[in-house]
N, C-alpha and C. Protein backbone atom coordinates (compact mmCIF):
# COMPACT_ATOMS: atom_id res chain seq x y z
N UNK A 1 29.68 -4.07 -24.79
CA UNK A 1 29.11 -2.81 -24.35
C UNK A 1 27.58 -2.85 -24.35
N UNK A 2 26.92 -3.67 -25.46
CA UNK A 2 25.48 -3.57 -25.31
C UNK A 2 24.91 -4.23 -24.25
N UNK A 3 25.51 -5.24 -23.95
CA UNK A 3 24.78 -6.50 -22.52
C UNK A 3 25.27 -5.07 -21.13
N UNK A 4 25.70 -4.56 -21.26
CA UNK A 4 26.26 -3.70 -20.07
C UNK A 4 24.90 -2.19 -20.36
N UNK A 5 24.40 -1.78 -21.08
CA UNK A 5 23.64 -0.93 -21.37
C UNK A 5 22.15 -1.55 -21.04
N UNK A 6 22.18 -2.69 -22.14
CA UNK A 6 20.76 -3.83 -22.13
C UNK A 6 20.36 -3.96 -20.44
N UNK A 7 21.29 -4.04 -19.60
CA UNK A 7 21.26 -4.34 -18.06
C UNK A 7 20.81 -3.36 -17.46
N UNK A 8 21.64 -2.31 -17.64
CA UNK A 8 20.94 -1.18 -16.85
C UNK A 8 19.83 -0.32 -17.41
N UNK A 9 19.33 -0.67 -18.66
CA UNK A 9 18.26 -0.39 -19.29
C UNK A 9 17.04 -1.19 -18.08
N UNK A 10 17.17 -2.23 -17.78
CA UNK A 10 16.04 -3.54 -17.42
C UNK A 10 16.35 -2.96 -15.58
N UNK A 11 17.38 -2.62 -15.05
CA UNK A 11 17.47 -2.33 -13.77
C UNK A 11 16.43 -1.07 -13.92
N UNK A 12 16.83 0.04 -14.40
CA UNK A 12 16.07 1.25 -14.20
C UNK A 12 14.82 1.16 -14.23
N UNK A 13 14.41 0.28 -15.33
CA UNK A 13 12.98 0.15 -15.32
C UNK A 13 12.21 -0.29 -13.96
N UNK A 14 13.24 -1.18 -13.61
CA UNK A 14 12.65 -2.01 -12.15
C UNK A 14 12.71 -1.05 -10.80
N UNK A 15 13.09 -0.16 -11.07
CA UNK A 15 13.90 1.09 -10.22
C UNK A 15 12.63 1.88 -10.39
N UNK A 16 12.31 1.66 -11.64
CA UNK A 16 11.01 2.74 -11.55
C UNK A 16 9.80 2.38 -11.08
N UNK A 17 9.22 0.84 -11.32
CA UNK A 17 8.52 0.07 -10.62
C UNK A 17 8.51 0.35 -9.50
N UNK A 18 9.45 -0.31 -9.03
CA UNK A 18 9.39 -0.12 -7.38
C UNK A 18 9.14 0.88 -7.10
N UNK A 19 9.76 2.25 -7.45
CA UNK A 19 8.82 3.58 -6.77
C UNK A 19 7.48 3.35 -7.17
N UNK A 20 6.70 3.48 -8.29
CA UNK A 20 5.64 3.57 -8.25
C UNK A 20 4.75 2.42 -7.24
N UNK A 21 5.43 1.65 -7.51
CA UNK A 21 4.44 0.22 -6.23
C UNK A 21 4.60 0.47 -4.61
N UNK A 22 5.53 1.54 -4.51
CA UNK A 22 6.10 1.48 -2.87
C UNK A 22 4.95 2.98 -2.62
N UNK A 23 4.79 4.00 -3.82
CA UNK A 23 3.49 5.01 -4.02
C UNK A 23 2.21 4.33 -3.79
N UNK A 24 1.79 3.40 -4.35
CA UNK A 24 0.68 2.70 -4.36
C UNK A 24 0.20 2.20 -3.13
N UNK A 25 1.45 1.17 -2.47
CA UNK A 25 1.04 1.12 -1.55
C UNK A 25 0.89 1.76 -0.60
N UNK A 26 1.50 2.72 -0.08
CA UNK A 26 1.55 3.75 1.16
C UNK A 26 -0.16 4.42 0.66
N UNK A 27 -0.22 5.00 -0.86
CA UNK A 27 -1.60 5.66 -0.70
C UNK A 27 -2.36 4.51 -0.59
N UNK A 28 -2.82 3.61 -0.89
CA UNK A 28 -3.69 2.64 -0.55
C UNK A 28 -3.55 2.50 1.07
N UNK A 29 -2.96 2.26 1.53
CA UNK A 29 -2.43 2.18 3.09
C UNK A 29 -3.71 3.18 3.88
N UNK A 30 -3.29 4.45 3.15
CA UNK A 30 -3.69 5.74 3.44
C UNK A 30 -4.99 5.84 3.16
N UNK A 31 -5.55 5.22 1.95
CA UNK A 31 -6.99 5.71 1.89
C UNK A 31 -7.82 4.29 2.94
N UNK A 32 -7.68 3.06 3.35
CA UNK A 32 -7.71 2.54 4.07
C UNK A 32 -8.07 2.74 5.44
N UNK A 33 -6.49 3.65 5.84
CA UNK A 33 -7.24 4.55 7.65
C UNK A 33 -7.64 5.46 7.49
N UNK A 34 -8.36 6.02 6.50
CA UNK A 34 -9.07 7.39 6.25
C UNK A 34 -10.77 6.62 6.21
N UNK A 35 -10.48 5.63 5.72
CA UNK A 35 -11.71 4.81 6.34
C UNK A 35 -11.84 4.53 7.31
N UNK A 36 -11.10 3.62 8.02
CA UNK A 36 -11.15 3.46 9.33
C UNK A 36 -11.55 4.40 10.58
N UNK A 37 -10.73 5.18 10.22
CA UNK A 37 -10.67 6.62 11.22
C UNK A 37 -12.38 7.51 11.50
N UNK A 38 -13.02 6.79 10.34
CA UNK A 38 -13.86 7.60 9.67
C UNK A 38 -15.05 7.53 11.42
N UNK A 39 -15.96 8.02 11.54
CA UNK A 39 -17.06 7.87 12.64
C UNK A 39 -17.55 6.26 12.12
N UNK A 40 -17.93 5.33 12.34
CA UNK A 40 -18.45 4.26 12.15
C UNK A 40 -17.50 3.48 11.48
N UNK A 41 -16.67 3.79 10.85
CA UNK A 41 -15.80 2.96 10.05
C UNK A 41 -15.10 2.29 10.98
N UNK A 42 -14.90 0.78 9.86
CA UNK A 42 -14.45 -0.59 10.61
C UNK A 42 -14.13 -1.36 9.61
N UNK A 43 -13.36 -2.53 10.04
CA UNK A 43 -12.55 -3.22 9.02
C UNK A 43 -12.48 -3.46 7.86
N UNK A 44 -13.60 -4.10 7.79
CA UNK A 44 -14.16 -4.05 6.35
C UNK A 44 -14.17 -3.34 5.35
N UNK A 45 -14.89 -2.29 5.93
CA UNK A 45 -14.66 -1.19 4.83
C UNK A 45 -13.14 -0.39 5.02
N UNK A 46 -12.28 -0.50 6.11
CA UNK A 46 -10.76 0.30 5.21
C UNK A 46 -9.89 -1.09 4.54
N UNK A 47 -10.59 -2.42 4.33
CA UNK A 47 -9.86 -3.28 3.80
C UNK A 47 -10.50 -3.28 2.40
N UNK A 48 -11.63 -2.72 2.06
CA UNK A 48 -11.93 -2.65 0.78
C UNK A 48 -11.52 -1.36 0.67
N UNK A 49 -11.82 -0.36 1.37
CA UNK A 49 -11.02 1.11 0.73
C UNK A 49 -9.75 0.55 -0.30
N UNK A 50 -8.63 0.18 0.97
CA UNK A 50 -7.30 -0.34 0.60
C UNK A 50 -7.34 -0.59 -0.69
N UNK A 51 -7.93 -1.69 -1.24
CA UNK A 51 -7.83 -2.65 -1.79
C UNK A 51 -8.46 -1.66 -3.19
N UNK A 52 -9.18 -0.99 -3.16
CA UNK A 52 -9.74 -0.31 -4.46
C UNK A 52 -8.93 0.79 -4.36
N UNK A 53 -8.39 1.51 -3.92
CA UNK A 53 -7.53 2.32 -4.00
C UNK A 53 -6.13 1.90 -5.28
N UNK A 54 -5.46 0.37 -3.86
CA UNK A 54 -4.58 -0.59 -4.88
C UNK A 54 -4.94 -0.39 -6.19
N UNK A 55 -5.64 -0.98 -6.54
CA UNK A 55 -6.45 -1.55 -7.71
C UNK A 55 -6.52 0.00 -8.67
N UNK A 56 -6.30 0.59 -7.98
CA UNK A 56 -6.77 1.96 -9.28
C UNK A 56 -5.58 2.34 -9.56
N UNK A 57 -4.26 2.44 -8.12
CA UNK A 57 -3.48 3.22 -8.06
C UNK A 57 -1.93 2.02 -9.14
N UNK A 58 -2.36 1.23 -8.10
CA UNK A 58 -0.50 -0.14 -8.69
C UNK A 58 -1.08 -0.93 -9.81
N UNK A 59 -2.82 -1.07 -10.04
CA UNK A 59 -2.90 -2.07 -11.45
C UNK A 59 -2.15 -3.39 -11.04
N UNK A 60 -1.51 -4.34 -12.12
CA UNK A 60 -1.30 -5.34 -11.74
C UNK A 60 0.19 -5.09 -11.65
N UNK A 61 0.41 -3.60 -11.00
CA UNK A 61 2.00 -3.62 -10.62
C UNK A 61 2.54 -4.38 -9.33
N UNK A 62 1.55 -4.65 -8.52
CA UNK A 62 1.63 -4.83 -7.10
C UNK A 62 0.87 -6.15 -7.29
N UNK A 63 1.39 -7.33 -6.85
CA UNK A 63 1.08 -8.71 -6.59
C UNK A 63 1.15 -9.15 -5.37
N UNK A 64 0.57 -10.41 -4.94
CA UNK A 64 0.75 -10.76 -3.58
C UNK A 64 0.13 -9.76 -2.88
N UNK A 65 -1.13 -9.20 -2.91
CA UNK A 65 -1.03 -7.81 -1.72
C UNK A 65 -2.03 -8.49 -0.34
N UNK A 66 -1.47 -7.86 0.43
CA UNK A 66 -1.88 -8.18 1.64
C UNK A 66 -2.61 -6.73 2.28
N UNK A 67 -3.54 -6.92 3.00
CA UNK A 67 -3.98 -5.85 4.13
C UNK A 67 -3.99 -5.84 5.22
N UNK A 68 -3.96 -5.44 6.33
CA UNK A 68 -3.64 -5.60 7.35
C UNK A 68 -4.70 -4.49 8.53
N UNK A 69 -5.81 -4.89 8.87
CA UNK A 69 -6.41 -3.59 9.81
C UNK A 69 -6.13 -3.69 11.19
N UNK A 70 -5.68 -3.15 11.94
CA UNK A 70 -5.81 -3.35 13.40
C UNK A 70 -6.15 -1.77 14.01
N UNK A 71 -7.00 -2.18 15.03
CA UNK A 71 -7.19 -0.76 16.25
C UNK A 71 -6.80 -1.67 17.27
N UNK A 72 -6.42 -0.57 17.81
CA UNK A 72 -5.88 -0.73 19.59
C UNK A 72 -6.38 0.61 20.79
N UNK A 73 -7.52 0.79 20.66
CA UNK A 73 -7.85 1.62 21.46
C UNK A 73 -8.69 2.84 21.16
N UNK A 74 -7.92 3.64 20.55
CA UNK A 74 -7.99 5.13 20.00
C UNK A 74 -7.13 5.18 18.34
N UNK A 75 -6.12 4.09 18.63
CA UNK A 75 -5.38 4.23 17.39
C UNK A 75 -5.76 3.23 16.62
N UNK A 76 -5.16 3.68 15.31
CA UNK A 76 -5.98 2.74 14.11
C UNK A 76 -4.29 2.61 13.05
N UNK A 77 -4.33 0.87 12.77
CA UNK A 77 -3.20 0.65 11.82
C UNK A 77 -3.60 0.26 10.76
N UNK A 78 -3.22 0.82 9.39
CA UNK A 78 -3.65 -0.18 8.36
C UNK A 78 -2.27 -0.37 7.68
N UNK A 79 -1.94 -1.96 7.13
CA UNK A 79 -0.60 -2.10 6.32
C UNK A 79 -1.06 -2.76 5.11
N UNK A 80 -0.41 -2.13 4.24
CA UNK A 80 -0.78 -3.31 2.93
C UNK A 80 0.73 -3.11 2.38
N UNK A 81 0.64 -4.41 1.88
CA UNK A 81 2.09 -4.93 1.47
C UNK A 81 2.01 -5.84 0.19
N UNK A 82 3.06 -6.16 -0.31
CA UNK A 82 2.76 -6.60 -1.71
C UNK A 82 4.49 -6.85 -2.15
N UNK A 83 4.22 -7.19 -3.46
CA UNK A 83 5.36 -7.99 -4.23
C UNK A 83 5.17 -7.06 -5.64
N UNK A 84 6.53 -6.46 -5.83
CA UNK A 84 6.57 -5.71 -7.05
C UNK A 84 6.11 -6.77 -8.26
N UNK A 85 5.76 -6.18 -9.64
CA UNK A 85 5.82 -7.29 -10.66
C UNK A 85 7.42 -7.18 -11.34
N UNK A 86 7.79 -8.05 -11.53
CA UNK A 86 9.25 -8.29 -11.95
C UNK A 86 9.61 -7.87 -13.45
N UNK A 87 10.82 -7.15 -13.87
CA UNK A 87 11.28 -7.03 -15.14
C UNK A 87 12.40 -7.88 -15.28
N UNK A 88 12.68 -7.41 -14.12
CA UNK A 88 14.47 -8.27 -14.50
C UNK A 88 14.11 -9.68 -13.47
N UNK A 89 14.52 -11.18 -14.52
CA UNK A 89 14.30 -12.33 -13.85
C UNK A 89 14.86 -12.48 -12.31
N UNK A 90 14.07 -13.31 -11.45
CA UNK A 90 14.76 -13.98 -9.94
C UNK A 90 15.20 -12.41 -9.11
N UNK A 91 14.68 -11.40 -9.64
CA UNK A 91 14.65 -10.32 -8.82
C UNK A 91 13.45 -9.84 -8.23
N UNK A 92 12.80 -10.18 -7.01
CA UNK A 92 11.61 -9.89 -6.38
C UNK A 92 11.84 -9.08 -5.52
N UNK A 93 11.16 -7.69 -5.18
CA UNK A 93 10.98 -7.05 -4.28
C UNK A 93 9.61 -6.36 -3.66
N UNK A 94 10.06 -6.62 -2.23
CA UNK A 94 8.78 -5.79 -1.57
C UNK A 94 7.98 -4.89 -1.43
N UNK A 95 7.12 -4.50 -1.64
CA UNK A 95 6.85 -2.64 -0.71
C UNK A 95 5.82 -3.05 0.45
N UNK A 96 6.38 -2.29 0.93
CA UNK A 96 5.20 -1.89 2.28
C UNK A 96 4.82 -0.64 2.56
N UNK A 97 3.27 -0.26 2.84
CA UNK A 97 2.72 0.91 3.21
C UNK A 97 1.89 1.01 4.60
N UNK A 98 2.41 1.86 5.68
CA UNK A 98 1.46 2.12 6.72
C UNK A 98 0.94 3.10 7.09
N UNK A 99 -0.57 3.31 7.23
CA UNK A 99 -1.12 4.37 7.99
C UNK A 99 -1.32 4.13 9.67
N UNK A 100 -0.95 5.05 10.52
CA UNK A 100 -1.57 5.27 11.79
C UNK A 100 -1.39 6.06 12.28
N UNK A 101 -2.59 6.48 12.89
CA UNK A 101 -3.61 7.45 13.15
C UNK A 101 -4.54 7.58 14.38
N UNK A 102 -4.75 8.26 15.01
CA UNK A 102 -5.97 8.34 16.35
C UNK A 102 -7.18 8.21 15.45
N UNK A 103 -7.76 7.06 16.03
CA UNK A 103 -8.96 7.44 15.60
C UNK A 103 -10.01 7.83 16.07
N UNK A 104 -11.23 8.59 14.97
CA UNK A 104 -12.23 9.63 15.31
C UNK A 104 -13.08 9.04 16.40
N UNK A 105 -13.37 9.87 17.48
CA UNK A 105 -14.28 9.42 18.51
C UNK A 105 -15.43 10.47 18.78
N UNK A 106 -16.79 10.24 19.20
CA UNK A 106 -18.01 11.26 19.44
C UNK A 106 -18.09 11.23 20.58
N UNK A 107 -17.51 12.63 21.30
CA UNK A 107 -17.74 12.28 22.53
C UNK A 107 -18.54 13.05 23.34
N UNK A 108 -19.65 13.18 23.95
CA UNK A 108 -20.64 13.99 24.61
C UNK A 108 -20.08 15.47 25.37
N UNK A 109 -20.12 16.51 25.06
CA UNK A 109 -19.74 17.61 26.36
C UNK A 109 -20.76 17.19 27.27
N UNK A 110 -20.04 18.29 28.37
CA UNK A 110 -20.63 18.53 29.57
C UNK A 110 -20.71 17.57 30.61
C-alpha cells in the first residue's frame, strides 16, 4: 500500500510542476510580445523580455528553454518552450507558450 501512495505522492507533485512551468511559460511568452509589439521594439529586446520574465516566473523549474521571435508583417510571434525539471525519474515533459499579436504601427493621418 505504501509504494502505491509513495507513487502518487511523486506523480502529483510533477502534476503540479508542470502547471506551474506550462504558467511560466505562456507568461514569459507574453511579456516577450508585449515587447515586441511595443513602437520600436524588436527581437532582442522581446527575447530578453522572455527570458527575464522566465527567470523570475519558472526559476530553475523550466530547463532547456528556448525563444522563438518572429514578425511577419503586422503580426508578431513569440514562443518559448522548455523542459519541465523532473521529480519522478525518465519522466520528461514539455511546455510550450505562445503570444501573437498585431503589431503596433505609427501611422500618419491625412
Amino acid at each position: 500500500m505504501f509504494p502505491a501512495v509513495f507513487v502518487a505522492l511523486w506523480l502529483i507533485i510533477q502534476l503540479a510542476m508542470w502547471a506551474m512551468a506550462a504558467q511560466a511559460v505562456q507568461a514569459a511568452a507574453a511579456a516577450g510580445g508585449q515587447s515586441v509589439r511595443a513602437f520600436g521594439g524588436d527581437a532582442t529586446q522581446a527575447h530578453g523580455a522572455a527570458q527575464a520574465a522566465l527567470g523570475g516566473l519558472g526559476g530553475n523549474m523550466v530547463t532547456d528553454t528556448k525563444v522563438a521571435v518572429g514578425t511577419s508583417g503586422a503580426e508578431t510571434l513569440v514562443q518559448v518552450s522548455g523542459h519541465v525539471a523532473t521529480v519522478v525519474p525518465f519522466f520528461t515533459v514539455s511546455v510550450t507558450g505562445k503570444s501573437q499579436a498585431p503589431a503596433q504601427q505609427y501611422r500618419v493621418s491625412g
